[in-house]
C-alpha atoms as a PDB file:
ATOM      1  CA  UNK A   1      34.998  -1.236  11.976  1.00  0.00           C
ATOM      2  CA  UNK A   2      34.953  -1.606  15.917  1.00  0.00           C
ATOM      3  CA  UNK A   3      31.146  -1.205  16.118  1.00  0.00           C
ATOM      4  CA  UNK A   4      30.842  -3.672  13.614  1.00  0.00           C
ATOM      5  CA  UNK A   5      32.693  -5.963  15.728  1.00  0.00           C
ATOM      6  CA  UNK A   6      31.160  -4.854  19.262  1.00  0.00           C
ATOM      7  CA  UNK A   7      27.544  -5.426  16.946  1.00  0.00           C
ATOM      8  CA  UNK A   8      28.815  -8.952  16.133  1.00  0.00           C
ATOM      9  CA  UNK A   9      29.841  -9.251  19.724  1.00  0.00           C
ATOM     10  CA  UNK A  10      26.502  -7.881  21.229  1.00  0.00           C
ATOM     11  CA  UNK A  11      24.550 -10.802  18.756  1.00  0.00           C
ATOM     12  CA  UNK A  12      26.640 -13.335  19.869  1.00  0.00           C
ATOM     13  CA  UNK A  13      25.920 -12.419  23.673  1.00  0.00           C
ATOM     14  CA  UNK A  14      22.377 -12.432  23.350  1.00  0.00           C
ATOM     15  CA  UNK A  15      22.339 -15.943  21.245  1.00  0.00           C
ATOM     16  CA  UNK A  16      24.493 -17.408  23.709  1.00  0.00           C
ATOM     17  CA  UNK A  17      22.011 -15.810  26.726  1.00  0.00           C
ATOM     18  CA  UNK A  18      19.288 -16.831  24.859  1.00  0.00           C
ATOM     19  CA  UNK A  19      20.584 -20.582  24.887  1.00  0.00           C
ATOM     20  CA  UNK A  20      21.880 -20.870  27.946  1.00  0.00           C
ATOM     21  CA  UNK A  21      18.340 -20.306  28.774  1.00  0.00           C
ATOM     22  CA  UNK A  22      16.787 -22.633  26.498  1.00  0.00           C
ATOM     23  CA  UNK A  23      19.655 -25.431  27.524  1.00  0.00           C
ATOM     24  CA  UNK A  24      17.724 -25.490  31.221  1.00  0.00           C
ATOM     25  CA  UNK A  25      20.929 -25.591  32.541  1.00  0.00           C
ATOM     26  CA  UNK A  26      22.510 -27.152  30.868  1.00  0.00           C
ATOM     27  CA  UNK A  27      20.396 -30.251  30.908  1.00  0.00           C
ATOM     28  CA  UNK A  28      20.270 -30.191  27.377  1.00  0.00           C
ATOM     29  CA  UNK A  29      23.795 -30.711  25.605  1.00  0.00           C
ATOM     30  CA  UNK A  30      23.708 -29.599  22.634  1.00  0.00           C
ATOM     31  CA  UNK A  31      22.122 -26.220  22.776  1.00  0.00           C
ATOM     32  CA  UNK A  32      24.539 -25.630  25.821  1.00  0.00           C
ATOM     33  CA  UNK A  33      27.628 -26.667  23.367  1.00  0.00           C
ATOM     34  CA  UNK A  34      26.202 -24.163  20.892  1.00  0.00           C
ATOM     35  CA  UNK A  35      25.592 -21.386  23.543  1.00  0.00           C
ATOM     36  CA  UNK A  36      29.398 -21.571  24.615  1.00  0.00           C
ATOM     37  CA  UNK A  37      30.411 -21.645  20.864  1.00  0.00           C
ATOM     38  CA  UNK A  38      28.301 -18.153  20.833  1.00  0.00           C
ATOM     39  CA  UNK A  39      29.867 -16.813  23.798  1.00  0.00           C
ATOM     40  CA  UNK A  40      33.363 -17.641  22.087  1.00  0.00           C
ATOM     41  CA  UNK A  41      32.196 -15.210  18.847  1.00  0.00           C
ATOM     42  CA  UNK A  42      31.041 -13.256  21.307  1.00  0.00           C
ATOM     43  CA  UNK A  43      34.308 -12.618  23.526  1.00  0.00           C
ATOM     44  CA  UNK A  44      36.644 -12.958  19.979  1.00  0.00           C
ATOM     45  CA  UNK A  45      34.510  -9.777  18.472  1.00  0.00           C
ATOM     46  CA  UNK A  46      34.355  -7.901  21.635  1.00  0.00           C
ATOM     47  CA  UNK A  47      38.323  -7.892  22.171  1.00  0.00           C
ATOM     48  CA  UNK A  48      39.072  -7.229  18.324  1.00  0.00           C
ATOM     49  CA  UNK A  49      36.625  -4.057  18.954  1.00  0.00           C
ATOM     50  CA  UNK A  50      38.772  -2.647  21.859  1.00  0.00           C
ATOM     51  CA  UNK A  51      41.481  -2.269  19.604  1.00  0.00           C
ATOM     52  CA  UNK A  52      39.310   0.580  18.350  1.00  0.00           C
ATOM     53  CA  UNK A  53      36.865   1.615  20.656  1.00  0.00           C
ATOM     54  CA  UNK A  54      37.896   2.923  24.200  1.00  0.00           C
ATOM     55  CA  UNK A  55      37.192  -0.221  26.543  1.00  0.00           C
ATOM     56  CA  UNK A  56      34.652   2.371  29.083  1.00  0.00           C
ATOM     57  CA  UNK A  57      32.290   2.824  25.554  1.00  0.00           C
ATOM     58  CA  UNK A  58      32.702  -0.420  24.252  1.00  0.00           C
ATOM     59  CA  UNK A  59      31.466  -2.233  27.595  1.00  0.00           C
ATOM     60  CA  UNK A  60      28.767   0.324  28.526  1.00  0.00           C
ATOM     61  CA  UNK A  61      26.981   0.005  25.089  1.00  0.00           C
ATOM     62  CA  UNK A  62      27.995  -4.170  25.043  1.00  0.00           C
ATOM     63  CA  UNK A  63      26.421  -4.778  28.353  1.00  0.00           C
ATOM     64  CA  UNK A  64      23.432  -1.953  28.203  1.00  0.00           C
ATOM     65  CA  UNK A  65      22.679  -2.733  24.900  1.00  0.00           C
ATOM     66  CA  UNK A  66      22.550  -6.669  25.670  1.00  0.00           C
ATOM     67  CA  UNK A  67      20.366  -5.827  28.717  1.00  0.00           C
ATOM     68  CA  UNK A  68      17.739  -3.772  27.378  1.00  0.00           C
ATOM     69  CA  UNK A  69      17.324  -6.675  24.157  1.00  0.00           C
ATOM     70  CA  UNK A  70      17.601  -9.787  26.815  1.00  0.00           C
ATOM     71  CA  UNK A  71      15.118  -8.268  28.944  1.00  0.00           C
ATOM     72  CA  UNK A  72      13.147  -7.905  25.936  1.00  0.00           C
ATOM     73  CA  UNK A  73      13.652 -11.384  24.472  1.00  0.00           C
ATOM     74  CA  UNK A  74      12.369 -12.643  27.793  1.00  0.00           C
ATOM     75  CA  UNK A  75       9.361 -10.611  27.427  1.00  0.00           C
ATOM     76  CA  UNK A  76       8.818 -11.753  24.334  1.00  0.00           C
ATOM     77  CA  UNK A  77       9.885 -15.435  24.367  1.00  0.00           C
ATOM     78  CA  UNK A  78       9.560 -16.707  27.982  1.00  0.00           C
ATOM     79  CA  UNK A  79       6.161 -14.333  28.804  1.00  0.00           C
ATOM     80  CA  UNK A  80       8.140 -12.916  31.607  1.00  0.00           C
ATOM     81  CA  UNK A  81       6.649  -9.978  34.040  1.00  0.00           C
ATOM     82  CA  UNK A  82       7.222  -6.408  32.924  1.00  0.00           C
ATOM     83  CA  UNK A  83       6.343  -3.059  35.410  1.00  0.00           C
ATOM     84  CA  UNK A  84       6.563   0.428  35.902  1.00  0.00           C
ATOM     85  CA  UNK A  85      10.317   0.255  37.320  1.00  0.00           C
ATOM     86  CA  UNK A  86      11.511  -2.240  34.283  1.00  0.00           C
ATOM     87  CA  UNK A  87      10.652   0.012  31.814  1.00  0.00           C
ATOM     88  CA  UNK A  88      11.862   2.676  33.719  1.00  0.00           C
ATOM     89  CA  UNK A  89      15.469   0.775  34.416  1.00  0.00           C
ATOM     90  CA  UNK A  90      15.249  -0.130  30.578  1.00  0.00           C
ATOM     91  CA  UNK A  91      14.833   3.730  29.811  1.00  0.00           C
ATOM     92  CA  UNK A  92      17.720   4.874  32.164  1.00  0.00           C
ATOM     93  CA  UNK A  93      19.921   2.430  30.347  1.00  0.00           C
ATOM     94  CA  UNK A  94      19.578   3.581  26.858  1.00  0.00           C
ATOM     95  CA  UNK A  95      19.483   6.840  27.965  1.00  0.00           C
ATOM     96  CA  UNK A  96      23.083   5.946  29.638  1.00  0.00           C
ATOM     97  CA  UNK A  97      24.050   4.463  26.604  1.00  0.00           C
ATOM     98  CA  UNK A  98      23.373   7.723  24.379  1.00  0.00           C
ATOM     99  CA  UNK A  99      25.002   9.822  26.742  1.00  0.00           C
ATOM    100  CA  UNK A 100      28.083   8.149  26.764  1.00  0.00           C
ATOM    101  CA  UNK A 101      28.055   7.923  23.035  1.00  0.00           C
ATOM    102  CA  UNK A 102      27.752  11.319  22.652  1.00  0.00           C
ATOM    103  CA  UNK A 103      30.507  12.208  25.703  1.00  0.00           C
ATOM    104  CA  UNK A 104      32.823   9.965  23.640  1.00  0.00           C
ATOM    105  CA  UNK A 105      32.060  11.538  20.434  1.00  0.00           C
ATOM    106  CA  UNK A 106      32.657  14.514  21.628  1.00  0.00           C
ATOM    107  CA  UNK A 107      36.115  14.455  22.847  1.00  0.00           C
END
């Protein structure tokens, strides 16, 4: 059940990201209303899944995991610039990510 909740966490993170960006700072209320509504799921989720994941695994695969898919929403959405040492960052990330995973599951 606690990567169910960090999942449900990790959503709301990138909906909230993904309006904060589309609010333009804010400029436009109600998508900036909704984005802090998402960061609120997004916190709520995230602490019910340290209860059951070890808080070093549960923010390495919350924040690598939310980098790797906002860097790709803003690929895909907002057209923005990808290279050689993004994708390489990106790959370093989720191989991070697996690593710990297994380190975790292994002890």
């Amino acid at each position: 059940m606690g990567y169910f909740y960090l999942a449900i966490a990790i959503i709301g993170e990138l909906i909230g990201t993904t309006l904060l960006k589309m609010s333009q700072g804010f400029s436009k209320w109600g998508i900036g209303i909704v984005a802090l509504i998402a960061y609120v799921i997004c916190f709520y989720f995230f602490s019910k899944s340290l209860k059951i994941i070890d808080l070093g695994v549960a923010y390495a695969i919350w924040s690598g995991v939310g980098i790797v898919i906002t860097t790709i929403i803003g690929i895909i959405i907002w057209k923005e610039k990808v290279n050689l040492i993004t994708i390489l960052a990106i790959t370093m990330i989720i191989i991070g990510i697996m690593l710990l995973n297994l380190m975790s599951a292994s002890n």
